[in-house]
Protein backbone atom coordinates (compact mmCIF):
# COMPACT_ATOMS: atom_id res chain seq x y z
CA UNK A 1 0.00 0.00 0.00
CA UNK A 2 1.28 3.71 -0.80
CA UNK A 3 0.99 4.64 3.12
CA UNK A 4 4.10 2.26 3.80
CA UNK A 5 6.10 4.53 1.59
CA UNK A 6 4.53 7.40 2.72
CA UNK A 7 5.59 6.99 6.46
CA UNK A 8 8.91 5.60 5.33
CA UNK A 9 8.89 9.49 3.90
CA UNK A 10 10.25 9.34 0.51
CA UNK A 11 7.46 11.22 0.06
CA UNK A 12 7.44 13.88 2.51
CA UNK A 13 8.87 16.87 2.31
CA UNK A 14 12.53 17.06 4.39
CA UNK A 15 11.79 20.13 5.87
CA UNK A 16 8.13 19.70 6.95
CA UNK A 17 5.63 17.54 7.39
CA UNK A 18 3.65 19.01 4.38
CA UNK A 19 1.06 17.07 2.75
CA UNK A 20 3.30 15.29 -0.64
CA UNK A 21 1.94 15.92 -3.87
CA UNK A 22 2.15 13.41 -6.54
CA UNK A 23 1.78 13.99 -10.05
CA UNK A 24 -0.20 10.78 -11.70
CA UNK A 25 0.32 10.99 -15.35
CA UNK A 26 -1.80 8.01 -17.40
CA UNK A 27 -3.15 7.93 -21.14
CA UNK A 28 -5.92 5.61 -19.39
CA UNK A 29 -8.71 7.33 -17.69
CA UNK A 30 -9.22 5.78 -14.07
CA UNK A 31 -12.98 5.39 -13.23
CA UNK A 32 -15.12 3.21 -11.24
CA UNK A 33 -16.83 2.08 -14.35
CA UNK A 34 -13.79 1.14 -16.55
CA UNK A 35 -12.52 -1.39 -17.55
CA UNK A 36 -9.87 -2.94 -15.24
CA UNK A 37 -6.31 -1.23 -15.67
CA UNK A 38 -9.20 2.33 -15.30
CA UNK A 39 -10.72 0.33 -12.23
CA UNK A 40 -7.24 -0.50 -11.10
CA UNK A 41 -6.11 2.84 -11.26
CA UNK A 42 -9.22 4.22 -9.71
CA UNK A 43 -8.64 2.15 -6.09
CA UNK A 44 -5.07 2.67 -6.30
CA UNK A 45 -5.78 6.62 -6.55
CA UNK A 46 -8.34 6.69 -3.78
CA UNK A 47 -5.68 4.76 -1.40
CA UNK A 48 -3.03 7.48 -2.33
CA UNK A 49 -5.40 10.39 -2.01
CA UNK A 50 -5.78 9.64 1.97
CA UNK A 51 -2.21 10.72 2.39
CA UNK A 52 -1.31 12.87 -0.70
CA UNK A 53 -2.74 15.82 -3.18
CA UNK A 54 -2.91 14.08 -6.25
CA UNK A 55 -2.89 16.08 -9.75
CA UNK A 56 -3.83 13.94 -12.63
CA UNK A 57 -2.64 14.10 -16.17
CA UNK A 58 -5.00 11.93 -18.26
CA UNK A 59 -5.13 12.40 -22.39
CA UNK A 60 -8.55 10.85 -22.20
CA UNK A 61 -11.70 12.48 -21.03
CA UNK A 62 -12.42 11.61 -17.14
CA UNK A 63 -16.00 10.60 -16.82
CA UNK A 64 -16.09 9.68 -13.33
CA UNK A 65 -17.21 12.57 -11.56
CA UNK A 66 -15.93 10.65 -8.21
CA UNK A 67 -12.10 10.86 -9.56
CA UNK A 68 -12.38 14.77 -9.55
CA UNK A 69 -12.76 14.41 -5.40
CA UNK A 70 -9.92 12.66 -5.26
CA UNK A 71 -7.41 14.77 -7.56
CA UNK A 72 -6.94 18.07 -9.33
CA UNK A 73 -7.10 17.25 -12.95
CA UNK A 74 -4.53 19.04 -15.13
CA UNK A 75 -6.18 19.91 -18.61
CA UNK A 76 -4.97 18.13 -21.11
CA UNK A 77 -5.05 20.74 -24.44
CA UNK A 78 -8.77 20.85 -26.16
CA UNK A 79 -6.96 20.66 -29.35
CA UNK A 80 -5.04 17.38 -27.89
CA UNK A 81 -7.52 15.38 -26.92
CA UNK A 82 -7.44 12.12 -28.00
CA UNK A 83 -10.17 10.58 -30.69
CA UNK A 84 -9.02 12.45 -33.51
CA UNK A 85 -11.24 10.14 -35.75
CA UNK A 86 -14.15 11.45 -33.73
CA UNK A 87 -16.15 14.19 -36.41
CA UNK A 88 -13.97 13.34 -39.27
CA UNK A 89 -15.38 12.64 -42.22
CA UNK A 90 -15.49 8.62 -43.26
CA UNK A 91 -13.22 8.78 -46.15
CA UNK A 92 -10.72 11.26 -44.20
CA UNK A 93 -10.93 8.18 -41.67
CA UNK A 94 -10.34 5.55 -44.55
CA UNK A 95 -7.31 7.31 -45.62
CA UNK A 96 -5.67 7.45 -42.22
CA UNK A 97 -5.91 3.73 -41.84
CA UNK A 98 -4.80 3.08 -45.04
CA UNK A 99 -1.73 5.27 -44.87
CA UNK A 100 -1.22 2.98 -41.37
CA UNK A 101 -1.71 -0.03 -43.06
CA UNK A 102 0.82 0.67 -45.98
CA UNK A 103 3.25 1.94 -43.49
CA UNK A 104 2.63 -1.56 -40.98
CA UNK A 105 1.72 0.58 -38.25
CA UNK A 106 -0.89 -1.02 -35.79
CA UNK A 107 -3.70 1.70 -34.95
CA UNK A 108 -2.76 1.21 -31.51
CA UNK A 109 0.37 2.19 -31.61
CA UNK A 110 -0.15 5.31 -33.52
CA UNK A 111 -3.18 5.95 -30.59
CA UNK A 112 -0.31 5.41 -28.28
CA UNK A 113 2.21 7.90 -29.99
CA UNK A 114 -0.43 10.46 -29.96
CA UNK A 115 -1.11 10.02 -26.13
CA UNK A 116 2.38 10.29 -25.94
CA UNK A 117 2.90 13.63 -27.52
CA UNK A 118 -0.53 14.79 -25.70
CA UNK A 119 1.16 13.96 -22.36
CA UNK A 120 4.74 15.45 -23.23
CA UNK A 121 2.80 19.28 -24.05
CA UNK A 122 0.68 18.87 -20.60
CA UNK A 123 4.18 18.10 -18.70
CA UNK A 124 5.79 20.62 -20.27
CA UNK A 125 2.92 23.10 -19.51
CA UNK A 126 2.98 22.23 -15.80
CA UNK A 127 7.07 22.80 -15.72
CA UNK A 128 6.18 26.33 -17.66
CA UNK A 129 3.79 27.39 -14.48
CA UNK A 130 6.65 26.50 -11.94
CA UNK A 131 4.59 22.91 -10.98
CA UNK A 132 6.49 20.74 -8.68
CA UNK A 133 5.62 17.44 -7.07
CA UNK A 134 7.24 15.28 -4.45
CA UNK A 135 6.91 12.04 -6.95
CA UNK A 136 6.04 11.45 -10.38
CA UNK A 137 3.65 8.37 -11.30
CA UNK A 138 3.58 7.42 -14.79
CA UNK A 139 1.37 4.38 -15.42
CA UNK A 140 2.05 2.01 -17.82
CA UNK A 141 5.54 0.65 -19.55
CA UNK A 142 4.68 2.97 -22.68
CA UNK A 143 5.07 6.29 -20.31
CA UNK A 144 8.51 5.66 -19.89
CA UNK A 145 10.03 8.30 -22.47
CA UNK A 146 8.34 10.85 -20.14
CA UNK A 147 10.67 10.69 -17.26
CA UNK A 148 13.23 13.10 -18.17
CA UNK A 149 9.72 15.91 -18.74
CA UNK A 150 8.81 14.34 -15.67
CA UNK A 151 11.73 14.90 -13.62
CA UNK A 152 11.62 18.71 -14.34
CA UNK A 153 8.65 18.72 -11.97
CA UNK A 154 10.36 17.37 -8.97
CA UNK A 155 12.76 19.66 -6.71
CA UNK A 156 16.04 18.58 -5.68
CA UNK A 157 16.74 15.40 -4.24
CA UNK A 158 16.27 15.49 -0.57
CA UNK A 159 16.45 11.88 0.47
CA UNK A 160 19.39 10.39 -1.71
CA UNK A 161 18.07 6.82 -3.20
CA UNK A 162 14.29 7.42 -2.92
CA UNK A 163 12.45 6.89 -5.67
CA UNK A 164 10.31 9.85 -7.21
CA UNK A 165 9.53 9.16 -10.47
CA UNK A 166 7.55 6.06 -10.87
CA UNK A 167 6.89 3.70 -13.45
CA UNK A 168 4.04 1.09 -13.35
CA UNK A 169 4.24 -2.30 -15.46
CA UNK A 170 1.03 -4.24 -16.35
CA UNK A 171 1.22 -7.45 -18.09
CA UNK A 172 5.05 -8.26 -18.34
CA UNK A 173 5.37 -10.74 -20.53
CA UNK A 174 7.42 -12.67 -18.12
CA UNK A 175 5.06 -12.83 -15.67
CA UNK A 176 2.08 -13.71 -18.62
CA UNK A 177 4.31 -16.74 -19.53
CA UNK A 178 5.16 -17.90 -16.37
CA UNK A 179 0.71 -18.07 -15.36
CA UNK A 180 0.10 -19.94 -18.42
């Protein structure tokens, strides 16, 4: 559970015994009605919100009301939002997946890129207004090129060692293989 590393105090502030803030930074929207790496995220948010401030990057819409109780939500860009298919006309649509198909890129992927690049301007917007956090989460494997924009948000290391940015892995393939 978080609250073993939060009264270990890699999270807390050195100097006080301030509140930590953690910055959670997903492409997946948490929610109580998602599916489960959203549902997973949703309980695992809750349990950190009793002893942090949480702000949440997300490059999806949040449709859970409830998850806006439990963190600040940093807009992602109107422009940025994901869906770009969404009001498109069908043959503009057609086009895009042919172009991926020529070029053997899996929609996915491309989705994923996108997020990417979504996430990267929000970081880099939070570092612009001075935003800093006593840990970074970043959930999910694919996240992991944001830790350099994500270590721009922490202040200097306090407590030499400690992790504070974070990256979550779902679904190793190891661990897949080795339950089958």
């Amino acid at each position: 559970m978080p609250s073993a590393h939060l009264e270990d105090g890699w999270l807390a502030n050195a100097e006080s015994r301030v509140r930590p803030s953690v910055l959670w930074v997903t492409a997946e929207a948490p929610g109580r009605t998602q599916g489960g790496g959203g549902l997973r995220q949703y309980h695992l948010m809750a349990e950190l919100a009793k002893a942090a401030n949480i702000t949440l990057v997300c490059s999806q819409a949040i449709a859970d009301t409830s998850v806006e109780a439990m963190a600040e939500l940093w807009p992602v860009r109107e422009g940025d939002q994901p869906g770009r298919s969404v009001g498109r006309p069908l043959w503009a649509r057609r086009a895009e997946d042919l172009s991926l198909a020529v070029r053997k890129v899996p929609r996915e992927l491309a989705e994923s890129r996108l997020a990417l690049a979504r996430l990267e301007v929000a970081l880099a917007d939070l570092a612009a207004g001075g935003g800093r956090f006593s840990a970074v989460l970043l959930e999910h494997a694919p996240l992991a090129t944001l830790a350099p924009a994500a270590r721009r948000l922490l202040p200097p290391r306090t407590v030499p060692g400690r992790p504070r940015v974070v990256l979550t892995l779902h679904n190793l393939a190891s661990e897949r293989a080795r339950q089958t």
